[in-house]
PDB file of N, CA and C in Angstrom:
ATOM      1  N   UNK A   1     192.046  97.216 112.405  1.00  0.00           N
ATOM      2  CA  UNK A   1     192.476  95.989 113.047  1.00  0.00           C
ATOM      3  C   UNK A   1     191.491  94.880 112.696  1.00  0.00           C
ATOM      4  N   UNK A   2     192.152  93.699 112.705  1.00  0.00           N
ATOM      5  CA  UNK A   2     191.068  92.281 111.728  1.00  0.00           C
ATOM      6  C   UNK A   2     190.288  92.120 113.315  1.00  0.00           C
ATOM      7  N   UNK A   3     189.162  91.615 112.842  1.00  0.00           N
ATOM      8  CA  UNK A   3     188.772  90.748 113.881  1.00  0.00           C
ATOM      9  C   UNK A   3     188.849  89.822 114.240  1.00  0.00           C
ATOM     10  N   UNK A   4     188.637  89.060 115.623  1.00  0.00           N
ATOM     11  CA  UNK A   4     189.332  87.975 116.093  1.00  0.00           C
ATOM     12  C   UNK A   4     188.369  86.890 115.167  1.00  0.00           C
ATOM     13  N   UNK A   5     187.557  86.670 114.502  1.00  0.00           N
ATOM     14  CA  UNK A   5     187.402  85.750 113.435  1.00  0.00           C
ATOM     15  C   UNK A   5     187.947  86.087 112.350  1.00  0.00           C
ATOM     16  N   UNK A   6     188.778  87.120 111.646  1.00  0.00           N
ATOM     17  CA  UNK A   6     188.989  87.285 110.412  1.00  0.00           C
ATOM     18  C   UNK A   6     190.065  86.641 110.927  1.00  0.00           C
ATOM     19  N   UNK A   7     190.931  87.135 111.987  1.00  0.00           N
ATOM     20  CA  UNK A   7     192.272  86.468 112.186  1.00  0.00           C
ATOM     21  C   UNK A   7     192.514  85.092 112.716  1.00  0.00           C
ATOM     22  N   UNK A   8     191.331  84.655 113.268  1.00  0.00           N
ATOM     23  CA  UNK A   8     191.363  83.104 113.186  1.00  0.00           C
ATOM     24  C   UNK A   8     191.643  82.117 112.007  1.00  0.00           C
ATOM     25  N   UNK A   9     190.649  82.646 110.964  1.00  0.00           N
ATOM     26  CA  UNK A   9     190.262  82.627 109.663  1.00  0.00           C
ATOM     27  C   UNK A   9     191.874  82.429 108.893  1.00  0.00           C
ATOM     28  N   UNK A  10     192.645  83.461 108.912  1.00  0.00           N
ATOM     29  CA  UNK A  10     193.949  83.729 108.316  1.00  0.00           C
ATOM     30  C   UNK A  10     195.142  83.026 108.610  1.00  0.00           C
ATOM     31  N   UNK A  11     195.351  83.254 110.034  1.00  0.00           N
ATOM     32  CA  UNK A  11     195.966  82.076 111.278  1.00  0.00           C
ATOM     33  C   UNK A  11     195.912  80.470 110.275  1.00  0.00           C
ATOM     34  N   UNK A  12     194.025  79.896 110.230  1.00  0.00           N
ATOM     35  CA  UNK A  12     194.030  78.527 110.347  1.00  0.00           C
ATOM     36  C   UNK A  12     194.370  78.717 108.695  1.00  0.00           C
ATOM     37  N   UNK A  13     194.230  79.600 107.680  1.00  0.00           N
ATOM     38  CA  UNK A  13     194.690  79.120 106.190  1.00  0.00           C
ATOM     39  C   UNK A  13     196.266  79.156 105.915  1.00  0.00           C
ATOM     40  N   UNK A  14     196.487  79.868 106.883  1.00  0.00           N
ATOM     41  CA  UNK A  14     198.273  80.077 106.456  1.00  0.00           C
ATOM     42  C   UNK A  14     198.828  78.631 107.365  1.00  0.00           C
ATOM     43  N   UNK A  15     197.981  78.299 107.969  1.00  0.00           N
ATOM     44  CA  UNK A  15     198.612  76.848 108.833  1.00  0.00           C
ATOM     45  C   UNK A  15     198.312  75.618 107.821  1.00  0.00           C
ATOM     46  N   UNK A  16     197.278  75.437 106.955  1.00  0.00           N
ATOM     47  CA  UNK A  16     197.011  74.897 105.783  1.00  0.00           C
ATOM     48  C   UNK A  16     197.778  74.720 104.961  1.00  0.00           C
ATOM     49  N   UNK A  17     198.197  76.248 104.523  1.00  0.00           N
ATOM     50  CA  UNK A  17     199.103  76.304 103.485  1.00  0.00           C
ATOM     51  C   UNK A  17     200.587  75.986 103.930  1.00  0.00           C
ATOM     52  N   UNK A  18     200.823  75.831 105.372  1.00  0.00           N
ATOM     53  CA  UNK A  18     202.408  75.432 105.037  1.00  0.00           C
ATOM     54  C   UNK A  18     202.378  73.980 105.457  1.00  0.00           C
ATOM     55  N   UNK A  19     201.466  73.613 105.956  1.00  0.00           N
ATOM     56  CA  UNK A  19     201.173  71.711 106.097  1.00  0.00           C
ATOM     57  C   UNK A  19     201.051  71.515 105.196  1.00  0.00           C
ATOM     58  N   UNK A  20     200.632  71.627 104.021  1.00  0.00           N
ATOM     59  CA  UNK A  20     200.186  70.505 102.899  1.00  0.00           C
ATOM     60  C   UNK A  20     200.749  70.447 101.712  1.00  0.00           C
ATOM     61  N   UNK A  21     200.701  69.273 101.304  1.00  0.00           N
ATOM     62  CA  UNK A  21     201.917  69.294 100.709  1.00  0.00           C
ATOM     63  C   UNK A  21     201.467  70.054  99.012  1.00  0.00           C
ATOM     64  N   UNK A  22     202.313  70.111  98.463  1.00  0.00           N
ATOM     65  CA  UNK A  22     202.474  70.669  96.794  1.00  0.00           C
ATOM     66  C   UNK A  22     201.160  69.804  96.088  1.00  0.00           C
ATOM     67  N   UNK A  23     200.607  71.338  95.793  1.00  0.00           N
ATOM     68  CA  UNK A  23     199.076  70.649  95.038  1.00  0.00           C
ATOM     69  C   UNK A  23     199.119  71.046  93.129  1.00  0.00           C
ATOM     70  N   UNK A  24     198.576  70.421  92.472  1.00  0.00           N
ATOM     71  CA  UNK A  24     198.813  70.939  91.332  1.00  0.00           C
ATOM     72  C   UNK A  24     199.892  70.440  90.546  1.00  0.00           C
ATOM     73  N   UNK A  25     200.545  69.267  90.940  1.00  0.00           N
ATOM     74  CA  UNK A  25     201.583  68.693  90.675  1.00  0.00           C
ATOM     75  C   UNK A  25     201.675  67.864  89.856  1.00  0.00           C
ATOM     76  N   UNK A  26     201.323  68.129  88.247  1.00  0.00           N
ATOM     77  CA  UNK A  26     200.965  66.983  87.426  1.00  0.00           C
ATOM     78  C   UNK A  26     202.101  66.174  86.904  1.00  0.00           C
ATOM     79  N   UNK A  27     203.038  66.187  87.927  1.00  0.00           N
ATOM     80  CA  UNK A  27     204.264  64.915  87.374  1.00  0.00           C
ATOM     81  C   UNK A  27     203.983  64.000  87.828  1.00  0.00           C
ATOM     82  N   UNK A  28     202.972  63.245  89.060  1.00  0.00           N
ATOM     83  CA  UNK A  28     202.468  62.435  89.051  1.00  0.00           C
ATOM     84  C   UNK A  28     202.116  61.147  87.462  1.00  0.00           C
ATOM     85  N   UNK A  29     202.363  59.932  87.739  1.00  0.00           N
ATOM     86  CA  UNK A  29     202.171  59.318  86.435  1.00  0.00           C
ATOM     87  C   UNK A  29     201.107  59.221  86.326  1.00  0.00           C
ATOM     88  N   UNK A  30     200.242  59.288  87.807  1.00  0.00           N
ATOM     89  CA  UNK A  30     198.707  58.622  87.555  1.00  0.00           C
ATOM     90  C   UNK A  30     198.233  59.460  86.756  1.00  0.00           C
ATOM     91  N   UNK A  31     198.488  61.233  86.753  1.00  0.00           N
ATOM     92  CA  UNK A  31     197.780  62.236  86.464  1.00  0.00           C
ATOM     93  C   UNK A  31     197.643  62.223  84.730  1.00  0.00           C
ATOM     94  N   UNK A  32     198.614  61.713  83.942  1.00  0.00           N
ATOM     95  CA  UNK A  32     198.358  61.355  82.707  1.00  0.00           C
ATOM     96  C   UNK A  32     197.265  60.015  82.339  1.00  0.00           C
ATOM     97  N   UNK A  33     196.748  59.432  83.076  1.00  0.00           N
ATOM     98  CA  UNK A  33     195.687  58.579  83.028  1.00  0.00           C
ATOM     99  C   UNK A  33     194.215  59.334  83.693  1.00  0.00           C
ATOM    100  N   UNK A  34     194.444  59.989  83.945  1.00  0.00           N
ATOM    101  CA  UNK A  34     193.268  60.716  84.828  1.00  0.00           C
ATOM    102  C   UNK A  34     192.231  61.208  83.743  1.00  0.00           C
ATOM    103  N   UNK A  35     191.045  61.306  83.861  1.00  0.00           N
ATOM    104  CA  UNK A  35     189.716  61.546  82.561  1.00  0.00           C
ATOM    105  C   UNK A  35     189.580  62.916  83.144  1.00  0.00           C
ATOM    106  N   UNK A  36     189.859  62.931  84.165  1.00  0.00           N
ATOM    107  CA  UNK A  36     189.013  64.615  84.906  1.00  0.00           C
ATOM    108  C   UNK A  36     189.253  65.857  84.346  1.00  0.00           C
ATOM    109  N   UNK A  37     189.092  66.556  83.939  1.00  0.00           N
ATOM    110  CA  UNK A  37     189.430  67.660  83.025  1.00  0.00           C
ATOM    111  C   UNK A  37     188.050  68.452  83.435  1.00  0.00           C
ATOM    112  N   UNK A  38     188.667  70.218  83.584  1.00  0.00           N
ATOM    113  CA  UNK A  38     187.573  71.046  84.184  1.00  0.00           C
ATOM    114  C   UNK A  38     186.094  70.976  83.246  1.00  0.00           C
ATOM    115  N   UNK A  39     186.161  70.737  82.048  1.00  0.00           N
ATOM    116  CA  UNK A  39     185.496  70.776  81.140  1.00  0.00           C
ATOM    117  C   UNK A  39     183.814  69.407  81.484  1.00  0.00           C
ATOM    118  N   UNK A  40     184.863  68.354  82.071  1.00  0.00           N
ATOM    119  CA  UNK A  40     183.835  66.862  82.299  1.00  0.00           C
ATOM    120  C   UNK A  40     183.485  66.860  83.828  1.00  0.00           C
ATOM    121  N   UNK A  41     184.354  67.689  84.887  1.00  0.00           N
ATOM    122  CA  UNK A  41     184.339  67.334  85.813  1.00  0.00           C
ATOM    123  C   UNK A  41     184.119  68.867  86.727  1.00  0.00           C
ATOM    124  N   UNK A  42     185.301  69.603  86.355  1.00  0.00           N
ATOM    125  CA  UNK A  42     185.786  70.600  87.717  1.00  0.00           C
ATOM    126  C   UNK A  42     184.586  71.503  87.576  1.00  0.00           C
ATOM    127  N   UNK A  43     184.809  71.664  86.379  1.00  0.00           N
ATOM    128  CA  UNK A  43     182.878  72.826  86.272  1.00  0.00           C
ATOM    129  C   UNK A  43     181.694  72.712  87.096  1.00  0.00           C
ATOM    130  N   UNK A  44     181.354  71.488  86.541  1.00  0.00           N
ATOM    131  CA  UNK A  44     179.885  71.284  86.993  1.00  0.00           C
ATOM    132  C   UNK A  44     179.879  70.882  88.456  1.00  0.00           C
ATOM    133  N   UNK A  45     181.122  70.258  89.148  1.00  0.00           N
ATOM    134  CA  UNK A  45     181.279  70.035  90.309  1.00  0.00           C
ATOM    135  C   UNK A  45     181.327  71.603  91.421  1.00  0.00           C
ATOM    136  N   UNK A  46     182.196  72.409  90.701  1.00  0.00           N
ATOM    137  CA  UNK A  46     182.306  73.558  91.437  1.00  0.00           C
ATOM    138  C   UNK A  46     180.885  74.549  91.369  1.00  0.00           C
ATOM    139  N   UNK A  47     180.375  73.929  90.112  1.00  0.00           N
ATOM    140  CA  UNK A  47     179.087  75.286  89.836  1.00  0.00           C
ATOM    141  C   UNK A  47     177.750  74.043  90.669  1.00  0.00           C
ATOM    142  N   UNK A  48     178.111  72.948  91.230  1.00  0.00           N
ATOM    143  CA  UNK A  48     177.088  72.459  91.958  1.00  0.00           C
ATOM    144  C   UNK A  48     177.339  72.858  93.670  1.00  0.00           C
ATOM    145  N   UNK A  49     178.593  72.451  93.660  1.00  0.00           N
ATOM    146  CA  UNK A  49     178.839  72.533  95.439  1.00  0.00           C
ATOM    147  C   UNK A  49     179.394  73.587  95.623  1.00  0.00           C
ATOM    148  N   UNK A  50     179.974  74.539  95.368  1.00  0.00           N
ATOM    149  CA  UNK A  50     180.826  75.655  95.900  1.00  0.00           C
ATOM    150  C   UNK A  50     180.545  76.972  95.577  1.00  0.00           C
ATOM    151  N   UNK A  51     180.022  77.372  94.168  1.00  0.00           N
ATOM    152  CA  UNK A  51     179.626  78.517  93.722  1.00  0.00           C
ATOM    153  C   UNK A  51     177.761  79.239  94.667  1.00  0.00           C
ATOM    154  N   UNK A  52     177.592  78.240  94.723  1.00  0.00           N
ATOM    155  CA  UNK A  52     175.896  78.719  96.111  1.00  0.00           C
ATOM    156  C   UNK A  52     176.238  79.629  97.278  1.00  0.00           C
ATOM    157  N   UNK A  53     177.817  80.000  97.704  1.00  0.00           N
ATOM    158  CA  UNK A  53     178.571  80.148  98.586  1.00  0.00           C
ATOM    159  C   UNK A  53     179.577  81.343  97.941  1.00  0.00           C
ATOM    160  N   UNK A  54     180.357  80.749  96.748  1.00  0.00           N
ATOM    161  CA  UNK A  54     181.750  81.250  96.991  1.00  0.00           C
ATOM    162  C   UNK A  54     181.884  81.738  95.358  1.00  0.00           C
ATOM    163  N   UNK A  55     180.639  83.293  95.587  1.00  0.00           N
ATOM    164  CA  UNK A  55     180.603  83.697  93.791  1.00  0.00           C
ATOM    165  C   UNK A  55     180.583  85.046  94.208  1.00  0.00           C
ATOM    166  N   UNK A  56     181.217  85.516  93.061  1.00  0.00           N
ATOM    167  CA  UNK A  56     181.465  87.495  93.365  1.00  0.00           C
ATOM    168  C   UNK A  56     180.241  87.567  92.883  1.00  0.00           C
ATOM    169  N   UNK A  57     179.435  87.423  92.873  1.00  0.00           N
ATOM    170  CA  UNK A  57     177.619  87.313  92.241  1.00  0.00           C
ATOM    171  C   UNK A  57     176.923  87.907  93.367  1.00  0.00           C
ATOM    172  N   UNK A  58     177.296  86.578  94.123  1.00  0.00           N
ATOM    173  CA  UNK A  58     176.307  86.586  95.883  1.00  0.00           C
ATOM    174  C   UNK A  58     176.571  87.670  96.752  1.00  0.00           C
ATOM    175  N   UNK A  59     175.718  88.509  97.362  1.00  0.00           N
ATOM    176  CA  UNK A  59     175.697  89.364  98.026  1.00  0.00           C
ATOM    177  C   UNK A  59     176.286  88.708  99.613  1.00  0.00           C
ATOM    178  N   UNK A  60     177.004  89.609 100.476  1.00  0.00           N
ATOM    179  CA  UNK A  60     177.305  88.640 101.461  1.00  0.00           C
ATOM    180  C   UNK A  60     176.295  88.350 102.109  1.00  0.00           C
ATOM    181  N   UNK A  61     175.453  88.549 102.812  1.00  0.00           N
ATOM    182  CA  UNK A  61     174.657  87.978 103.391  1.00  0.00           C
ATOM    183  C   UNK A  61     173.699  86.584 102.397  1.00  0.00           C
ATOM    184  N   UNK A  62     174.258  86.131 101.609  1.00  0.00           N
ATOM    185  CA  UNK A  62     173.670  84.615 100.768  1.00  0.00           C
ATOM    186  C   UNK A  62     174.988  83.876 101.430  1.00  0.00           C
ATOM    187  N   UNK A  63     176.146  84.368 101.578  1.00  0.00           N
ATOM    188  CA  UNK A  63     177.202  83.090 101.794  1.00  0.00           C
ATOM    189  C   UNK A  63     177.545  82.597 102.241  1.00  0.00           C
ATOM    190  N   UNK A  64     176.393  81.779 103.124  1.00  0.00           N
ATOM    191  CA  UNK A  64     176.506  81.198 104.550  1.00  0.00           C
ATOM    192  C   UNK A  64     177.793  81.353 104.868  1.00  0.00           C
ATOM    193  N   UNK A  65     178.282  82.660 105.161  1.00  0.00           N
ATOM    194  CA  UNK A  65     179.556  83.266 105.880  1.00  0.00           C
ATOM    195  C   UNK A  65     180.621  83.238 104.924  1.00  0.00           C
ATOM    196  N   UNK A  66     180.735  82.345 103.837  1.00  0.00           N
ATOM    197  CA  UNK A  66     181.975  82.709 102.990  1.00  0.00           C
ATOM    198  C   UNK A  66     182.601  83.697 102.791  1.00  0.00           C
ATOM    199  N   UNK A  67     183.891  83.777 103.044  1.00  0.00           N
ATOM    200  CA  UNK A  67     184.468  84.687 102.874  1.00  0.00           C
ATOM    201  C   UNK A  67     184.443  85.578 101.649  1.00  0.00           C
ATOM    202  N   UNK A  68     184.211  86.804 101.460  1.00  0.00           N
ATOM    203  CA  UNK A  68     183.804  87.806 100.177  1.00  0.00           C
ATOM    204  C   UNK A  68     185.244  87.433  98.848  1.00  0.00           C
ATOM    205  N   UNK A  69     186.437  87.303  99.623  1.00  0.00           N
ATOM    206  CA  UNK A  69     187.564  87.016  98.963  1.00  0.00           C
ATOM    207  C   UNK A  69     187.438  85.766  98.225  1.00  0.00           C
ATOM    208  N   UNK A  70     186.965  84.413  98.676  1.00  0.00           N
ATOM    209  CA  UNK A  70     187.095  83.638  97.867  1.00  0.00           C
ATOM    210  C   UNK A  70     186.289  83.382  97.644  1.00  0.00           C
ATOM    211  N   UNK A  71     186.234  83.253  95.961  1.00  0.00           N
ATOM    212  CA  UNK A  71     185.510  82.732  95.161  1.00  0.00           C
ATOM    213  C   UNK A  71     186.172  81.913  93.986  1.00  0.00           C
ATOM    214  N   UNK A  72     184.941  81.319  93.372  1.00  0.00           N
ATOM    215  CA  UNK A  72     185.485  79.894  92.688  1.00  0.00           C
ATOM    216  C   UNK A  72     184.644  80.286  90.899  1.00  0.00           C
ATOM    217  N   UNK A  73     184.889  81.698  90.454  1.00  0.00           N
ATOM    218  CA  UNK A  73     183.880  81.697  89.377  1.00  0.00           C
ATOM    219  C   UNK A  73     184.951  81.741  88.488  1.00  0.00           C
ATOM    220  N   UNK A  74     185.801  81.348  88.252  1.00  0.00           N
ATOM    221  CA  UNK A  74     186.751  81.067  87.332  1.00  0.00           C
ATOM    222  C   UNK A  74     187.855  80.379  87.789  1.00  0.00           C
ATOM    223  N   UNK A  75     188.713  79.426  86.256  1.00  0.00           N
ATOM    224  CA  UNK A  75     189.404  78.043  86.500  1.00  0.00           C
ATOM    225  C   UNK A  75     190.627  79.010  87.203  1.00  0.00           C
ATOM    226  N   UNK A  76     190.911  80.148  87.347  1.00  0.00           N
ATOM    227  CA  UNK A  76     191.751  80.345  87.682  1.00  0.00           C
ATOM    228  C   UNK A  76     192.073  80.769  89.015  1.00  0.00           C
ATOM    229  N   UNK A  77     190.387  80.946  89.678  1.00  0.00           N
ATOM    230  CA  UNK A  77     190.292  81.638  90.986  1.00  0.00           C
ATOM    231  C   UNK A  77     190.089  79.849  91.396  1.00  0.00           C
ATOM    232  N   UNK A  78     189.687  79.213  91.044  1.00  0.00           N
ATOM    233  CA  UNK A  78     189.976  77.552  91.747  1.00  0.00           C
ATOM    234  C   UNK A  78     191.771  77.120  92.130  1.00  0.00           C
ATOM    235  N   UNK A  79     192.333  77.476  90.951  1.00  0.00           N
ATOM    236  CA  UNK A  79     193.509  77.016  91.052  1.00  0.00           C
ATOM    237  C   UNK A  79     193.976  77.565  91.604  1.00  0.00           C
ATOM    238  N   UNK A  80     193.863  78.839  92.165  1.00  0.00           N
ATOM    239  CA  UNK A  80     194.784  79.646  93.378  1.00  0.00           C
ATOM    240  C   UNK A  80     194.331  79.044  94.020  1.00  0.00           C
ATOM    241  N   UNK A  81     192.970  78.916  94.877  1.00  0.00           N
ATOM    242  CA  UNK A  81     192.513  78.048  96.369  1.00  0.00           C
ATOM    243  C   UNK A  81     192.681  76.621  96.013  1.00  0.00           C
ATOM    244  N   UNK A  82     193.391  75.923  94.972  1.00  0.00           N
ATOM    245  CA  UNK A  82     193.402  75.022  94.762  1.00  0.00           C
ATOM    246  C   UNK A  82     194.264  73.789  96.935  1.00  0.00           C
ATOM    247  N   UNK A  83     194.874  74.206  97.308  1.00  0.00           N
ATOM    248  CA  UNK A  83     195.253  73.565  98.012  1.00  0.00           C
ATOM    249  C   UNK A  83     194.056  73.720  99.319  1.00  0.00           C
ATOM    250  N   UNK A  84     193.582  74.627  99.481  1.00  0.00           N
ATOM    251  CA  UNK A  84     192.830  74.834 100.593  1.00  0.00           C
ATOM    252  C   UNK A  84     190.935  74.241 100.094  1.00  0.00           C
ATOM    253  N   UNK A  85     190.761  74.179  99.142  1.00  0.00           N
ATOM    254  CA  UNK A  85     189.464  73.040  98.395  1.00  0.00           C
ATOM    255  C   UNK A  85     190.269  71.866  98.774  1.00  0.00           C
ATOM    256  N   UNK A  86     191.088  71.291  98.497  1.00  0.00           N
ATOM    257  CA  UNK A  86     191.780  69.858  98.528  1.00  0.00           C
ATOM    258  C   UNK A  86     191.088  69.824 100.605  1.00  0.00           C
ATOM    259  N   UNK A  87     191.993  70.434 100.997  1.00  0.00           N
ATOM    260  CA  UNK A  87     192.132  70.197 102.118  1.00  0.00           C
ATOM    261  C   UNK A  87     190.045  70.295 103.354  1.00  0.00           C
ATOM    262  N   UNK A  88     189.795  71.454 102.722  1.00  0.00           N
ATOM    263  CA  UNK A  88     188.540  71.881 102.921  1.00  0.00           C
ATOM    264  C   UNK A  88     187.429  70.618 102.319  1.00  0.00           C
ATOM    265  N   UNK A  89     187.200  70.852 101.281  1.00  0.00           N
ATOM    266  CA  UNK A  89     186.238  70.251 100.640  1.00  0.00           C
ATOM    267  C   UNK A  89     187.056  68.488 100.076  1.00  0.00           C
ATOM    268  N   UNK A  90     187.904  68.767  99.692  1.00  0.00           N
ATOM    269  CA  UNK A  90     188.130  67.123  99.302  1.00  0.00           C
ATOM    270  C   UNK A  90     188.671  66.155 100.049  1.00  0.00           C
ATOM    271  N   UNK A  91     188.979  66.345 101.522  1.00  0.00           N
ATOM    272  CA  UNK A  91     189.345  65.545 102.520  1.00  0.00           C
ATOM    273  C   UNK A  91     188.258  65.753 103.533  1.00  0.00           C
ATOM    274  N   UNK A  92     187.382  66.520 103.566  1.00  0.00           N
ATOM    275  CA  UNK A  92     186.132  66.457 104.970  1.00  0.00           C
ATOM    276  C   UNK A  92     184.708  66.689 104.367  1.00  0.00           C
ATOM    277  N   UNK A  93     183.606  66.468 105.137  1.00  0.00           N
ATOM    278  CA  UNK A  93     182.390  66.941 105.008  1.00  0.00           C
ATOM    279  C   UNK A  93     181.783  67.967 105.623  1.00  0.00           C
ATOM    280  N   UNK A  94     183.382  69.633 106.025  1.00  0.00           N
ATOM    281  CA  UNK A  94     182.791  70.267 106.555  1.00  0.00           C
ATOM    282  C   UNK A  94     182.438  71.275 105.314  1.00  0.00           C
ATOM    283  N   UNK A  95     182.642  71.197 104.299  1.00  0.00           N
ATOM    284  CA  UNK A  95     182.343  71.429 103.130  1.00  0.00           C
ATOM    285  C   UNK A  95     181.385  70.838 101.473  1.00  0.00           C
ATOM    286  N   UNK A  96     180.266  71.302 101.188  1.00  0.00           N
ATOM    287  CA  UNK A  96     179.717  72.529 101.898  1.00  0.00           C
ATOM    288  C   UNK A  96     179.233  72.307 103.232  1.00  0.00           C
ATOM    289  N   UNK A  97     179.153  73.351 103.749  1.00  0.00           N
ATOM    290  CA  UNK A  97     177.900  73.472 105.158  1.00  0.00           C
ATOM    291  C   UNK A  97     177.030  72.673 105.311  1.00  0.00           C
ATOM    292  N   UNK A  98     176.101  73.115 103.929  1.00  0.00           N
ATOM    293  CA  UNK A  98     174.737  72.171 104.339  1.00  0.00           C
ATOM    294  C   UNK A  98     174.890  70.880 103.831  1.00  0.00           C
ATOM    295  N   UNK A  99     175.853  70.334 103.555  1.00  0.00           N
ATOM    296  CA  UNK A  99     175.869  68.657 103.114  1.00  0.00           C
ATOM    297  C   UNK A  99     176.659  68.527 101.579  1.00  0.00           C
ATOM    298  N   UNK A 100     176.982  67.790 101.220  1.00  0.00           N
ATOM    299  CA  UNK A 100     177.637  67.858 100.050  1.00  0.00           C
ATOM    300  C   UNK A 100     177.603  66.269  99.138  1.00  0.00           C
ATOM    301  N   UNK A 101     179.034  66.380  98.600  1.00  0.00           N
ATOM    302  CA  UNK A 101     179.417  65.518  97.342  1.00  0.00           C
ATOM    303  C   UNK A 101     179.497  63.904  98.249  1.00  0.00           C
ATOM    304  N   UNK A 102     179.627  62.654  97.463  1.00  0.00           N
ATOM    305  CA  UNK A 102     180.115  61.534  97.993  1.00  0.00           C
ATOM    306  C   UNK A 102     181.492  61.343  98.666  1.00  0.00           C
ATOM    307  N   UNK A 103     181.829  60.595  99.173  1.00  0.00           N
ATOM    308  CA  UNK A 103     183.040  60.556  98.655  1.00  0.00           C
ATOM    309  C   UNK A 103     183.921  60.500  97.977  1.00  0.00           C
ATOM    310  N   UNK A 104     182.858  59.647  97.118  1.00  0.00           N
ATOM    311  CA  UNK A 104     183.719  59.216  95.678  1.00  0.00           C
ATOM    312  C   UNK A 104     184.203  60.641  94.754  1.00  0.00           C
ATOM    313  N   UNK A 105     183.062  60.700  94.961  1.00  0.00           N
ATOM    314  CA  UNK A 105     183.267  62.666  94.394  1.00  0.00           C
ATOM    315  C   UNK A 105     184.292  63.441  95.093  1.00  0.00           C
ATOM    316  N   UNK A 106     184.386  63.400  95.956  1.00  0.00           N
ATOM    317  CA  UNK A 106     185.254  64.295  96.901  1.00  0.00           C
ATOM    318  C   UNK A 106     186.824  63.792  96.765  1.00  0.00           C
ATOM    319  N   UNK A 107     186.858  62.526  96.332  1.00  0.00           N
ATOM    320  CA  UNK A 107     187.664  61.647  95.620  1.00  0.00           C
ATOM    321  C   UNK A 107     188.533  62.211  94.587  1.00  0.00           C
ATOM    322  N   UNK A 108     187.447  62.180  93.359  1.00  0.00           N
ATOM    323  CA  UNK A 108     187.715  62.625  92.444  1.00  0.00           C
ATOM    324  C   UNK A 108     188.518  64.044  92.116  1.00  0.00           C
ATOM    325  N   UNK A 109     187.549  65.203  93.323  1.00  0.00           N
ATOM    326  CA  UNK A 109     187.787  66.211  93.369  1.00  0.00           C
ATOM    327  C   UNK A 109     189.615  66.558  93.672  1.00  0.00           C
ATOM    328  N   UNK A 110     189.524  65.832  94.992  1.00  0.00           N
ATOM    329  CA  UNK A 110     191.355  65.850  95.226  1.00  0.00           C
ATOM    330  C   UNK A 110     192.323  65.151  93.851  1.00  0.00           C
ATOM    331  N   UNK A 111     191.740  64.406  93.196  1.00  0.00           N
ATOM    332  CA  UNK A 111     192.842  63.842  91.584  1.00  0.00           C
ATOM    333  C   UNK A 111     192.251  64.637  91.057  1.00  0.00           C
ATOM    334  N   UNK A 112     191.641  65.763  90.376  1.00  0.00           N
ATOM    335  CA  UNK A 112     191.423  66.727  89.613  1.00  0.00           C
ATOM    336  C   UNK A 112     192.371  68.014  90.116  1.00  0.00           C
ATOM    337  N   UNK A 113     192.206  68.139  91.128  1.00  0.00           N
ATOM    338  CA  UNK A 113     193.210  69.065  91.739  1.00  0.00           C
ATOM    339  C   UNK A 113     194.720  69.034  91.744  1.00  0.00           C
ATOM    340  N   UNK A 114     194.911  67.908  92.006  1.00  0.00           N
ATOM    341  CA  UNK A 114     196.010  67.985  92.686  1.00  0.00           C
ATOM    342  C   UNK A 114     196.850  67.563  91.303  1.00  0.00           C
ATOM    343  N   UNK A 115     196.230  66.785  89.935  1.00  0.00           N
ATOM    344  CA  UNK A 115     196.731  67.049  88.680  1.00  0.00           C
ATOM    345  C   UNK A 115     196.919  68.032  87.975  1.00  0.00           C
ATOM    346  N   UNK A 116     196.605  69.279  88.818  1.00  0.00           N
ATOM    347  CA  UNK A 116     196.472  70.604  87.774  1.00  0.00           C
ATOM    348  C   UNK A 116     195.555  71.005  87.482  1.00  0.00           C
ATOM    349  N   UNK A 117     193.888  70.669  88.016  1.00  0.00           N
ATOM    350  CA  UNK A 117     193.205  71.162  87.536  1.00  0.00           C
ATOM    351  C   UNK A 117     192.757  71.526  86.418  1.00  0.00           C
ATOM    352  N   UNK A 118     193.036  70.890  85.389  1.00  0.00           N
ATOM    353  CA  UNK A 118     193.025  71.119  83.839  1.00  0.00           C
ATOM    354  C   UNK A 118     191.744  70.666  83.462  1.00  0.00           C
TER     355      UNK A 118
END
């Protein structure tokens, strides 16, 4: 049986995932003007703020509680959590924990995302 934080945990992502809207959606027109590409941007952003936390590397006790399941060490394990980073990390500063990106960055982060992550 989960525990009443794992199932809090599950509860508040599946409530995430059916609020928000379609992420990854590069029919957007802006998204063909967009420079962000994982290569200039999503990398070094994720291997600065999110991977300290959220790497099959880190033993659990390094991940200031992160969940063992998600991790961000490949473009492809981003783009699955791609809607719940948007929502987590690119709309608040409860991400990371100990302090994080600008806004502007956090900015950026949601039009990198939400273009596909490419």
């Amino acid at each position: 049986m989960p525990s009443s934080r794992s199932a809090q945990r599950l509860a508040a992502l599946l409530t995430l995932a059916l609020a928000a809207p379609a992420c990854g959606d590069d029919t957007d027109p802006n998204c063909d003007q967009s420079f962000l590409r994982y290569d200039n941007f999503g990398s070094p952003f994720i291997i600065n703020w999110c991977r300290a936390c959220h790497s099959i590397e880190l033993p659990a006790d390094m991940r200031q509680d992160a969940p063992t399941d998600i991790n961000f060490d490949t473009l492809g394990e981003v783009r699955a959590w791609s809607r719940q980073i948007q929502l987590t990390a690119g709309n608040s500063t409860t991400m990371p924990p100990t302090g994080g990106p600008s806004d502007a960055e956090r900015a950026m982060l949601v039009e990198w995302l939400r273009c596909g992550a490419r």
